[in-house]
C-alpha atoms as a PDB file:
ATOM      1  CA  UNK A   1      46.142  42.602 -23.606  1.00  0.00           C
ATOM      2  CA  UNK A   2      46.680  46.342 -22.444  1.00  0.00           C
ATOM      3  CA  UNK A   3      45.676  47.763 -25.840  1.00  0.00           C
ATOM      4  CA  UNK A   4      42.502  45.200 -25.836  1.00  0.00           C
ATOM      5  CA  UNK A   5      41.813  46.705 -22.483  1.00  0.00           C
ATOM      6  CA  UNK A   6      42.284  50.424 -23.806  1.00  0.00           C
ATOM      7  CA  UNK A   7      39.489  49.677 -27.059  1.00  0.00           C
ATOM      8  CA  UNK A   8      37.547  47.996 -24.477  1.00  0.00           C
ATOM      9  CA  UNK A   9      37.089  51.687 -22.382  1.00  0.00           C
ATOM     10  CA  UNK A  10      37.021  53.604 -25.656  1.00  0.00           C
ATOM     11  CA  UNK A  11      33.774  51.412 -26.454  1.00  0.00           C
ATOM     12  CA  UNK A  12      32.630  52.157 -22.844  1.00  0.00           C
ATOM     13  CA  UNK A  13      33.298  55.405 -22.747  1.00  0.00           C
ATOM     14  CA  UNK A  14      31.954  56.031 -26.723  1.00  0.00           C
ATOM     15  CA  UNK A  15      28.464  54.588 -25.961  1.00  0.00           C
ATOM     16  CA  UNK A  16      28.148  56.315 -22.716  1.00  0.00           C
ATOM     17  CA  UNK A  17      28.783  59.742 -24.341  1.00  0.00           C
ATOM     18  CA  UNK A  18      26.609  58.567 -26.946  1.00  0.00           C
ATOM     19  CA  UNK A  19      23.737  58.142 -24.090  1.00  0.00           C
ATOM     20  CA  UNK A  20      23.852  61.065 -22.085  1.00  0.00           C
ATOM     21  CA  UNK A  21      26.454  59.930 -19.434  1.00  0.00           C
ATOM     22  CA  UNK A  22      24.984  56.303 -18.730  1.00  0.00           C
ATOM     23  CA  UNK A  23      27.396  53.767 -17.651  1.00  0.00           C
ATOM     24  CA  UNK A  24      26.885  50.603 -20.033  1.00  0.00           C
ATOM     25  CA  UNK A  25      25.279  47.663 -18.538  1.00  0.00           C
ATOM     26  CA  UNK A  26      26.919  44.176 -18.521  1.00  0.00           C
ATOM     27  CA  UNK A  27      24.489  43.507 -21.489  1.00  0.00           C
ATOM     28  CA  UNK A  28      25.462  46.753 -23.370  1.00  0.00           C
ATOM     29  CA  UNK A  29      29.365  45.751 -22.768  1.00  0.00           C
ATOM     30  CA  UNK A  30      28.777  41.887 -23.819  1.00  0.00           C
ATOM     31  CA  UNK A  31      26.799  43.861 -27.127  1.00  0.00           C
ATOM     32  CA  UNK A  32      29.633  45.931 -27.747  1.00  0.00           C
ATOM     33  CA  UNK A  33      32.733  43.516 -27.549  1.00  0.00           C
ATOM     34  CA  UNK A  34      30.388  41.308 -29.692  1.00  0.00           C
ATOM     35  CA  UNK A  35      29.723  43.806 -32.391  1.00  0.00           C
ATOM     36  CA  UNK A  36      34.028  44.702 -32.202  1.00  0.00           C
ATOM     37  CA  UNK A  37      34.347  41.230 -32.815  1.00  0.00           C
ATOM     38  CA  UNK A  38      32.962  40.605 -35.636  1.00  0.00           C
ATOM     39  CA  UNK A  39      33.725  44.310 -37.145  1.00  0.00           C
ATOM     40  CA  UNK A  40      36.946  42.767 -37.211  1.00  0.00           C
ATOM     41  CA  UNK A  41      36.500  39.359 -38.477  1.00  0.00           C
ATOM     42  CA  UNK A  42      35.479  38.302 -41.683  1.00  0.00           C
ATOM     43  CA  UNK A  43      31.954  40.696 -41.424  1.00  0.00           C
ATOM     44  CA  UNK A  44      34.487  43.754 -42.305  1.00  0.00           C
ATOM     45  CA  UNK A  45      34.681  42.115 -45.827  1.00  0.00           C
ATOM     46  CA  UNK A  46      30.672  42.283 -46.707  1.00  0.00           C
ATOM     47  CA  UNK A  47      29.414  45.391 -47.739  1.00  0.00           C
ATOM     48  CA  UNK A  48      27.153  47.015 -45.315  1.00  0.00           C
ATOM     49  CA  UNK A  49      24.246  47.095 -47.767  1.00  0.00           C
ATOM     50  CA  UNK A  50      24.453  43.518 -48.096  1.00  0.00           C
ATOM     51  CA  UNK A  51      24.644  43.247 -44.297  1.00  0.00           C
ATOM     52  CA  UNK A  52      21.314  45.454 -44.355  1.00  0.00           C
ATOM     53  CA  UNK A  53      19.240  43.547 -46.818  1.00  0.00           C
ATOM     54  CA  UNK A  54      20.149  40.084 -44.607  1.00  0.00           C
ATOM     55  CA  UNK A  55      19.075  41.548 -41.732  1.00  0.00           C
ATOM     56  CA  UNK A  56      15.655  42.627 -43.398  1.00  0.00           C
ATOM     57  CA  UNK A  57      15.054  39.239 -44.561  1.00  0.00           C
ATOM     58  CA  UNK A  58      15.989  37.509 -41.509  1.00  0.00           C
ATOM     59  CA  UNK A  59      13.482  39.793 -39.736  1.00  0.00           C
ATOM     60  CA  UNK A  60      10.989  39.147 -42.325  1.00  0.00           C
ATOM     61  CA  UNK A  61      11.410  35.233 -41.774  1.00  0.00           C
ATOM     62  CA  UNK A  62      11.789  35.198 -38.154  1.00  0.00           C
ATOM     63  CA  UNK A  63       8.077  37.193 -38.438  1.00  0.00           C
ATOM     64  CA  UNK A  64       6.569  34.647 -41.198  1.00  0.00           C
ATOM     65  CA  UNK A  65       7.689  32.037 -38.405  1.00  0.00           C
ATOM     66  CA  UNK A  66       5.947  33.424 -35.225  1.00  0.00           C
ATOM     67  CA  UNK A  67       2.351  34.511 -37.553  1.00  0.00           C
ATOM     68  CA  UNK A  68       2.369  31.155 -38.888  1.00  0.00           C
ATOM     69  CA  UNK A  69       0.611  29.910 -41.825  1.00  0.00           C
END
């Protein structure tokens, strides 16, 4: 649990040096423990190219959704 605690602060501490010295929000620290998560998991297997082009496309269909026909 301590080291979880420890990566948990480096994240902190990483964005807010990233961002000029802002503290992270609740949000920001639900975002990044998220994001470790699934670095982690089985998303650290698919290339990040692959992880791009699904992202485009789900953007593109969540757009074609809210235009309409």
């Amino acid at each position: 649990m301590a080291s979880d605690d420890s990566a948990r602060s480096a994240d902190d501490a990483g964005w807010s040096q990233l961002h000029g010295g802002v503290q992270p929000s609740p949000v920001v620290r639900g975002w990044l423990r998220m994001v470790r998560v699934l670095s982690s998991g089985p998303v650290a297997r698919i290339p990040p190219d692959v992880l791009s082009v699904a992202g485009v496309l789900a953007l593109a269909a969540a757009w074609a959704a809210v235009a309409g026909p």
